[in-house]
N, C-alpha and C. Protein backbone atom coordinates (compact mmCIF):
# COMPACT_ATOMS: atom_id res chain seq x y z
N UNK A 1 84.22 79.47 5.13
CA UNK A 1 84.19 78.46 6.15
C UNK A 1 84.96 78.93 7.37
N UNK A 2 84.51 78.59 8.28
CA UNK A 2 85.05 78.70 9.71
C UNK A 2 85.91 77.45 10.21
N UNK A 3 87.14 78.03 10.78
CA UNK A 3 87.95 76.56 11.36
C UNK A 3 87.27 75.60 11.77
N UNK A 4 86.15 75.91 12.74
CA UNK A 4 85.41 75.47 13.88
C UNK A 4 84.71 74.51 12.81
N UNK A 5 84.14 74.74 11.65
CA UNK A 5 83.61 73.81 10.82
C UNK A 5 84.22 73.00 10.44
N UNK A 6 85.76 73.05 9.43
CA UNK A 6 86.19 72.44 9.38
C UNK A 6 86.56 71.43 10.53
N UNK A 7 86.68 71.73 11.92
CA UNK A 7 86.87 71.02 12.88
C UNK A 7 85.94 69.61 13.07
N UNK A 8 84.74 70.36 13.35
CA UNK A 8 83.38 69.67 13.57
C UNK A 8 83.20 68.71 12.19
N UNK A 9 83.23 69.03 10.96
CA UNK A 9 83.10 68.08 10.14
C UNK A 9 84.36 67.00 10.22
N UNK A 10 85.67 67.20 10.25
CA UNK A 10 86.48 66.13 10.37
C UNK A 10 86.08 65.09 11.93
N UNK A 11 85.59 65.57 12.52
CA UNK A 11 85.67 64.97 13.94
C UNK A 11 84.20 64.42 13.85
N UNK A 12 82.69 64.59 12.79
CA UNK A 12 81.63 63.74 12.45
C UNK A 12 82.32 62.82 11.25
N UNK A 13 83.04 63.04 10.88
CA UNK A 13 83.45 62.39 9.78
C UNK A 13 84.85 61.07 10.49
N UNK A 14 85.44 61.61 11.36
CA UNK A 14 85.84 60.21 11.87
C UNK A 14 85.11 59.41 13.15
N UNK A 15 83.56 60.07 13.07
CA UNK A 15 82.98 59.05 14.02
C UNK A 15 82.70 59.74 15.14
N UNK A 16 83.17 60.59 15.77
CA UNK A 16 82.79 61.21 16.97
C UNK A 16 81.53 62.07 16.93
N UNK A 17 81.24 61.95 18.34
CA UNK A 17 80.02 63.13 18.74
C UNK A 17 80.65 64.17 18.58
N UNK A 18 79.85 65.18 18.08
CA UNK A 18 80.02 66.67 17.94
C UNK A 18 79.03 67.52 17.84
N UNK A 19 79.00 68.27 18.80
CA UNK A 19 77.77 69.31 18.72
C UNK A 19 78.58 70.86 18.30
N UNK A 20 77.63 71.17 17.30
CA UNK A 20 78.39 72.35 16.76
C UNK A 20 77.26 73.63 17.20
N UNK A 21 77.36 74.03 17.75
CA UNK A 21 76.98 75.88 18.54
C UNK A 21 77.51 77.03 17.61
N UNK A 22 76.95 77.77 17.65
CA UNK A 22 77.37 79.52 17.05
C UNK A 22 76.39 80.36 17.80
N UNK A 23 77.08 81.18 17.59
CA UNK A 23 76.20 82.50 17.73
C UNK A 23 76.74 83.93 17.36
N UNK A 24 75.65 84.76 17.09
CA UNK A 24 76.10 85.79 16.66
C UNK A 24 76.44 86.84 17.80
N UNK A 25 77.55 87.53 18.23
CA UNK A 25 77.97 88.68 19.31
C UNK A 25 77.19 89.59 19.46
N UNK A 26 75.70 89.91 20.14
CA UNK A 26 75.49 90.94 20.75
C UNK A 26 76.60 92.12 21.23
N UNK A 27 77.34 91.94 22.36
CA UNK A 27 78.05 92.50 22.75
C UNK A 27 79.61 93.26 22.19
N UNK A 28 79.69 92.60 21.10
CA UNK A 28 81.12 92.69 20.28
C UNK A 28 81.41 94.28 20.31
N UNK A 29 82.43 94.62 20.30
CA UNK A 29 83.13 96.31 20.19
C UNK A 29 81.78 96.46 18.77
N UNK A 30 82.67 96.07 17.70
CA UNK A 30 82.27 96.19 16.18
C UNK A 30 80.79 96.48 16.26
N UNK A 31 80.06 95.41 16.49
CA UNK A 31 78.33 96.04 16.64
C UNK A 31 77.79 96.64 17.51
N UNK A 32 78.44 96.63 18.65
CA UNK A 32 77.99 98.38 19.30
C UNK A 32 78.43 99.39 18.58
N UNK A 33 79.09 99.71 17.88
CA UNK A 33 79.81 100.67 17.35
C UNK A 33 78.77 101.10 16.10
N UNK A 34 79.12 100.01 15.29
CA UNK A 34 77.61 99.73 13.94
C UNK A 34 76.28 100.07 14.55
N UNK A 35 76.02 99.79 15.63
CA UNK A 35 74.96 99.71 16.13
C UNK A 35 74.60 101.38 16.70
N UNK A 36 75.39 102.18 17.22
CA UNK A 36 75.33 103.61 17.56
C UNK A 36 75.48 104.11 16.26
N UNK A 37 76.43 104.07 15.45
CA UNK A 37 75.80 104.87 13.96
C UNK A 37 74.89 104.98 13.44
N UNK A 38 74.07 103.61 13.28
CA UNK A 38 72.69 103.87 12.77
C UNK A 38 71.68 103.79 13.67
N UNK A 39 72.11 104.09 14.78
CA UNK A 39 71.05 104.32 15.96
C UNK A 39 70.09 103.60 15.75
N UNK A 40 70.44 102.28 16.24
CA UNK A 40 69.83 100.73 16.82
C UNK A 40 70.87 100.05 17.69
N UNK A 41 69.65 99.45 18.10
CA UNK A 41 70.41 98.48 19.70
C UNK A 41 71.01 97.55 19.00
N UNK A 42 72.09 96.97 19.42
CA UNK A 42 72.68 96.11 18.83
C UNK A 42 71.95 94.43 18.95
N UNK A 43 71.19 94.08 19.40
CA UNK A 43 69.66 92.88 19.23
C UNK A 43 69.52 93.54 17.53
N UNK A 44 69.00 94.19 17.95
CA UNK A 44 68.54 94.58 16.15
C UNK A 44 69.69 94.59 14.64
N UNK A 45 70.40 94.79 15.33
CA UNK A 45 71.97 94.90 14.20
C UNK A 45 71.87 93.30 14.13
N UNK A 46 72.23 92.93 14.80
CA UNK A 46 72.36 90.90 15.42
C UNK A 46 71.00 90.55 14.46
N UNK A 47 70.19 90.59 14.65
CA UNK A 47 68.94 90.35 14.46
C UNK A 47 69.13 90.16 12.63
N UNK A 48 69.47 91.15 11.76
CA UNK A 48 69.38 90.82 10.74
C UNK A 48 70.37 90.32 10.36
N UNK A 49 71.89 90.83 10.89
CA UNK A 49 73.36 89.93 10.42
C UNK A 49 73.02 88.63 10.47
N UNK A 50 72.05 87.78 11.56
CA UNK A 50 71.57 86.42 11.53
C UNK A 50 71.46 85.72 10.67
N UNK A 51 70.25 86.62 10.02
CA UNK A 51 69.51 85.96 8.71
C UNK A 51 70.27 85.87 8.01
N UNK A 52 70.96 86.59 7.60
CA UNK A 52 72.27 86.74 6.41
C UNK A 52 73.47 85.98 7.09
N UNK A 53 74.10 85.71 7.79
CA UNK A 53 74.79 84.85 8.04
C UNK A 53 74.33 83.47 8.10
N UNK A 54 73.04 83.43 8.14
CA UNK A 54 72.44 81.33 8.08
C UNK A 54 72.50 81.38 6.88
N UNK A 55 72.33 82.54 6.23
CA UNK A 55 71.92 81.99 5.09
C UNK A 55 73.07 81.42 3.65
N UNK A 56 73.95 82.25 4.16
CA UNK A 56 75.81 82.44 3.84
C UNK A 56 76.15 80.53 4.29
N UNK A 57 75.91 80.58 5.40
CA UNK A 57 76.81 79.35 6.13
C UNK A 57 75.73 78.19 5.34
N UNK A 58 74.31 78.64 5.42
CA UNK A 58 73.53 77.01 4.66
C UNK A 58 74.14 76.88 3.04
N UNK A 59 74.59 78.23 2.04
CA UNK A 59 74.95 78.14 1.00
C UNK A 59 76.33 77.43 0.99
N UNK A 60 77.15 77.27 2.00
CA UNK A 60 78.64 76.68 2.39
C UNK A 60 78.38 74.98 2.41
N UNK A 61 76.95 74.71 2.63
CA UNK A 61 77.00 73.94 3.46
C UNK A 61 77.33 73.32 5.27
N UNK A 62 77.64 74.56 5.50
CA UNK A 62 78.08 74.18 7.24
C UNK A 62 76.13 74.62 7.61
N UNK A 63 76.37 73.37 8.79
CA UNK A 63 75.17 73.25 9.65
C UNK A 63 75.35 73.28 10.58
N UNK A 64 74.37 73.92 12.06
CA UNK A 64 74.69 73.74 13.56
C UNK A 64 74.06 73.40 13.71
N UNK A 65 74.23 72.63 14.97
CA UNK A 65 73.09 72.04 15.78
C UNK A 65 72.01 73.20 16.69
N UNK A 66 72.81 74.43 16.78
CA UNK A 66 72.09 75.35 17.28
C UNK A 66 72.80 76.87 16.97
N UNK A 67 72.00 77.58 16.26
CA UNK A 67 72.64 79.09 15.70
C UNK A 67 72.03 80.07 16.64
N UNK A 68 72.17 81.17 17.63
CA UNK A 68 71.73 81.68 17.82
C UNK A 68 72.39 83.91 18.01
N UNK A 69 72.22 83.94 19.69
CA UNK A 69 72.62 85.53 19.53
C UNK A 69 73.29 84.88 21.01
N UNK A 70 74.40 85.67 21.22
CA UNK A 70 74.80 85.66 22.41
C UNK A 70 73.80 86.35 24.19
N UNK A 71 73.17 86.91 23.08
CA UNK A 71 72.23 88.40 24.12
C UNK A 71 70.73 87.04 24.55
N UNK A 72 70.36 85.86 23.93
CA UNK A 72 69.28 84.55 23.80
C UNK A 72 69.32 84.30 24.99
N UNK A 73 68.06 84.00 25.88
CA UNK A 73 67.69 82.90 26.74
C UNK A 73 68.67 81.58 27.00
N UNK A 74 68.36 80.89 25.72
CA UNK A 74 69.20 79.87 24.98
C UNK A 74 70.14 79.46 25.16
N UNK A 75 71.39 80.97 24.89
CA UNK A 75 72.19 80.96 24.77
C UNK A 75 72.90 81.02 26.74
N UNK A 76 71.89 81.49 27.29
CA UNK A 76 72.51 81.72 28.40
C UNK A 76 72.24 80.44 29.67
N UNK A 77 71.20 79.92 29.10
CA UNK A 77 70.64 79.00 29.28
C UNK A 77 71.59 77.64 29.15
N UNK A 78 72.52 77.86 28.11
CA UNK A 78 73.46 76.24 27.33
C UNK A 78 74.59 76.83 28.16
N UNK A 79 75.36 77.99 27.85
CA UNK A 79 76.73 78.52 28.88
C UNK A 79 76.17 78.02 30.67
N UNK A 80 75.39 78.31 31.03
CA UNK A 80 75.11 78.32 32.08
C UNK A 80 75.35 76.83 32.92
N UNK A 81 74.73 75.68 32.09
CA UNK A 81 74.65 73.94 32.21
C UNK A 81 75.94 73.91 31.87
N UNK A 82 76.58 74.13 31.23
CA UNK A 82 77.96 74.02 30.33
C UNK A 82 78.80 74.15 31.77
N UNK A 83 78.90 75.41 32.17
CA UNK A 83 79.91 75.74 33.58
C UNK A 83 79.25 74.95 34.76
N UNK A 84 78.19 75.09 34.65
CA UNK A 84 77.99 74.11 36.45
C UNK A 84 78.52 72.58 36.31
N UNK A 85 78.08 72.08 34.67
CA UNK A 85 79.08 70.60 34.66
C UNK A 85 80.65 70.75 34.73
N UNK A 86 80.98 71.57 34.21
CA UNK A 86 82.70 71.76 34.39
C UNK A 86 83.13 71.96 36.13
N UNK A 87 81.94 73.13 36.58
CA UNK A 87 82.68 73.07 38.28
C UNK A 87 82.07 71.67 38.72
N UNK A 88 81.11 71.30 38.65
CA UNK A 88 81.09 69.78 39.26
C UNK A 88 82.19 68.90 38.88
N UNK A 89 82.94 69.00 38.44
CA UNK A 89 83.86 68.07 37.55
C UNK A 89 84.95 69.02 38.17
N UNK A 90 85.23 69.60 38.97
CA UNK A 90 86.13 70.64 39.51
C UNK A 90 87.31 70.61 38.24
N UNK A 91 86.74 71.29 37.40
CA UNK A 91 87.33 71.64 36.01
C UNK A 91 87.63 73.31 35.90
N UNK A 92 87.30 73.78 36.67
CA UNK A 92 87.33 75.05 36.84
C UNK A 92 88.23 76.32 37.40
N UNK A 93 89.36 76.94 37.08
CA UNK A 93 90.32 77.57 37.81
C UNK A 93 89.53 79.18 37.86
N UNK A 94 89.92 79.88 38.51
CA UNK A 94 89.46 81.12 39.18
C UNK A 94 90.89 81.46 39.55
N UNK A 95 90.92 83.25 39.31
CA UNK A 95 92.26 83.74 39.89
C UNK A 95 92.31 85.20 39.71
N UNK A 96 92.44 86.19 40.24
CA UNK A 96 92.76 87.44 40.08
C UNK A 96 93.63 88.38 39.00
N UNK A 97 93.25 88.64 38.46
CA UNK A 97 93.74 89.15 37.27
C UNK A 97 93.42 90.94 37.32
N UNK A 98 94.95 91.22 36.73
CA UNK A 98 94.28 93.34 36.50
C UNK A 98 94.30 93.32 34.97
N UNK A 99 93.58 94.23 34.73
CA UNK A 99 92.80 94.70 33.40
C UNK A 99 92.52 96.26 33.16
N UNK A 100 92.85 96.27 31.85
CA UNK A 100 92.58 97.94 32.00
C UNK A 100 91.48 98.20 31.28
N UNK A 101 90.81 99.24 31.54
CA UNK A 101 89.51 99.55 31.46
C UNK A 101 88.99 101.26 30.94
N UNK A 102 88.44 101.47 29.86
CA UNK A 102 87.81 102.83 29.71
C UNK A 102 86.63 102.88 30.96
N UNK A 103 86.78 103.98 31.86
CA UNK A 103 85.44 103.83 32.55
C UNK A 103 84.37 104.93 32.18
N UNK A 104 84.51 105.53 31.00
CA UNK A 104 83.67 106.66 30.53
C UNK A 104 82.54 105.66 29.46
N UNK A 105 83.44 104.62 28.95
CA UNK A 105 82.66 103.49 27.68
C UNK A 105 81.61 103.43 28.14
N UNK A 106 81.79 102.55 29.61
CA UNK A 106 80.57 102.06 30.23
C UNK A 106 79.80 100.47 29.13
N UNK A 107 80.76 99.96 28.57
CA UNK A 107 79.96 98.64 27.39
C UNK A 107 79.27 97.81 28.25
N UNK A 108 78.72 96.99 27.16
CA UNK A 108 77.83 95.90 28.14
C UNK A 108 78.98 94.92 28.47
N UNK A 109 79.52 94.61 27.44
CA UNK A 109 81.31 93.46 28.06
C UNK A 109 82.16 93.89 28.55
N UNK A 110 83.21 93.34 29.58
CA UNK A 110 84.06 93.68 30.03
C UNK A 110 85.15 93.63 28.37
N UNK A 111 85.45 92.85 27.91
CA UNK A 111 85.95 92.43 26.60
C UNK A 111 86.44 93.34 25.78
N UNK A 112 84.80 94.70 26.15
CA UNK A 112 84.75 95.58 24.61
C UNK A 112 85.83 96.72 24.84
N UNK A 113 85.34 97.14 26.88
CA UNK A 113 86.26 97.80 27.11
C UNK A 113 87.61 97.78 27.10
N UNK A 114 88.36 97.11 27.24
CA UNK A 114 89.85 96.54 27.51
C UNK A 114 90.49 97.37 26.48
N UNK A 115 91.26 98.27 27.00
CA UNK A 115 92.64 99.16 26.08
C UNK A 115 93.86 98.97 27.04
N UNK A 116 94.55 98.65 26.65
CA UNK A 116 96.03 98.79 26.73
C UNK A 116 96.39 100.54 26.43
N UNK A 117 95.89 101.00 25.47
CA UNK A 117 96.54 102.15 25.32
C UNK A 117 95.89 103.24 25.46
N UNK A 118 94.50 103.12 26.24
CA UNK A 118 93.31 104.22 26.34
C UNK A 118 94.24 105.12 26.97
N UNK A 119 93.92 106.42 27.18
CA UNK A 119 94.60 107.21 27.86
C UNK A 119 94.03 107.80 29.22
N UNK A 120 92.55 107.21 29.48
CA UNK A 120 91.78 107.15 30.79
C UNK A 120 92.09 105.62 30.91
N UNK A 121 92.42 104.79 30.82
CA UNK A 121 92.61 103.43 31.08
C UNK A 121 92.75 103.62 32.84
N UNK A 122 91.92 102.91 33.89
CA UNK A 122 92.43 102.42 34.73
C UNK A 122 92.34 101.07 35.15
N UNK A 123 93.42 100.97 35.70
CA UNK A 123 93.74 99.28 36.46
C UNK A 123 92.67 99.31 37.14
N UNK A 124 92.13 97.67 36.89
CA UNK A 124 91.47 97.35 37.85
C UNK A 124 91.00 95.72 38.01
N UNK A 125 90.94 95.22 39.05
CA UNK A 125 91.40 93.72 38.94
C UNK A 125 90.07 93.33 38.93
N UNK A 126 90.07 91.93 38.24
CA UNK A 126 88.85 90.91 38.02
C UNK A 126 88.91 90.02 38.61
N UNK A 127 88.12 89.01 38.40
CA UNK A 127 87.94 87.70 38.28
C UNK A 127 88.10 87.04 37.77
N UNK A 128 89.33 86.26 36.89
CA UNK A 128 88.83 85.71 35.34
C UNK A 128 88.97 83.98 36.01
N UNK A 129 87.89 83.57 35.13
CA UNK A 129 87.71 81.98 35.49
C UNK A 129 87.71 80.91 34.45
N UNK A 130 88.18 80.36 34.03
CA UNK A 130 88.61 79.68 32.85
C UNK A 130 88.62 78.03 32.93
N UNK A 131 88.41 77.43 32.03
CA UNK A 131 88.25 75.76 32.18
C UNK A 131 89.76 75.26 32.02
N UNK A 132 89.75 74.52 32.79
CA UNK A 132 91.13 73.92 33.22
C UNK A 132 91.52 73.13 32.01
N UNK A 133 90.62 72.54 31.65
CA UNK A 133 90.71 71.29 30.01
C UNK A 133 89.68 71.28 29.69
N UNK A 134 89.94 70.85 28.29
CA UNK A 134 88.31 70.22 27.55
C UNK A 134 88.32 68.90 27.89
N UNK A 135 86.99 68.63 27.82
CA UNK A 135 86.82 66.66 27.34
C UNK A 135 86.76 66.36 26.24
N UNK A 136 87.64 65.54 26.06
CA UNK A 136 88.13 64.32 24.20
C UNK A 136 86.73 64.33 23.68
N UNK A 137 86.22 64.37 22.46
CA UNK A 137 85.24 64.15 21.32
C UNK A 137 85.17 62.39 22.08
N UNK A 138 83.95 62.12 22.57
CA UNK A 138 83.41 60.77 22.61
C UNK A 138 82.88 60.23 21.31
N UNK A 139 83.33 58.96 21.25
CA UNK A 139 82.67 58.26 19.81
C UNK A 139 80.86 58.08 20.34
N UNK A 140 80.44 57.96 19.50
CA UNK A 140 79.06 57.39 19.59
C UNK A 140 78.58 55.89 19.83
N UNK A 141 77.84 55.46 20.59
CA UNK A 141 77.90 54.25 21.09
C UNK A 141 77.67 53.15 19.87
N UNK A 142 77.89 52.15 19.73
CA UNK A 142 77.98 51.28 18.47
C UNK A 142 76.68 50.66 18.69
């Protein structure tokens, strides 16, 4: 079980709305990595960890309202509505941040690259933008 389940079930279980999301990491260090050993794109690594992970989490009993891949339409599609309601709601902070970086990696995430202790590591500043707060679990209308 995942915290996040346990979360989501106590919070349907005292009454609140809860939409529960997953997805599996396209981009993660770990399955690019998995993914260059056995020389496949990491969609394809994702692709079968899927099946085997629904199928793990339906034997648990945990359910989502939506399972997918981070790399999905879908997925970019729900993040996407997700942040334009938060900046409408000027929920949104933005601020300059340095980060260190392999620039030989070249990953698809900024995330994967990040070493502290690479020894090509260079500084180099971002963007990072982050939600100011969440919104409280709403009950469901009576």
């Amino acid at each position: 079980m995942h915290q996040t389940d346990i979360w989501v079930r106590f919070q349907r279980l005292r009454g609140h709305r809860c939409i529960y999301m997953c997805a599996d990491d396209t981009h993660g260090t770990a399955i690019m990595i998995r993914a260059r050993q056995e020389n496949r794109t990491p969609e394809q690594v994702i692709a079968d960890m899927s099946v085997a992970h629904q199928r793990d989490f339906a034997a648990f009993g945990i359910s989502f309202d939506h399972y997918g891949s981070t790399n999905s339409q879908a997925n970019l599609a729900t993040c996407t509505a997700i942040w334009q309601r938060l900046r409408e709601r000027n929920l949104i902070e933005t601020r300059q941040v340095e980060r260190l970086y392999d620039p030989s990696s070249r990953p698809s995430s900024p995330t994967a690259s990040s070493k502290a202790t690479a020894p090509s590591a260079t500084p180099r500043t971002n963007t990072a933008t982050t939600a100011k707060s969440a919104a409280a679990p709403t009950r469901p209308p009576n």
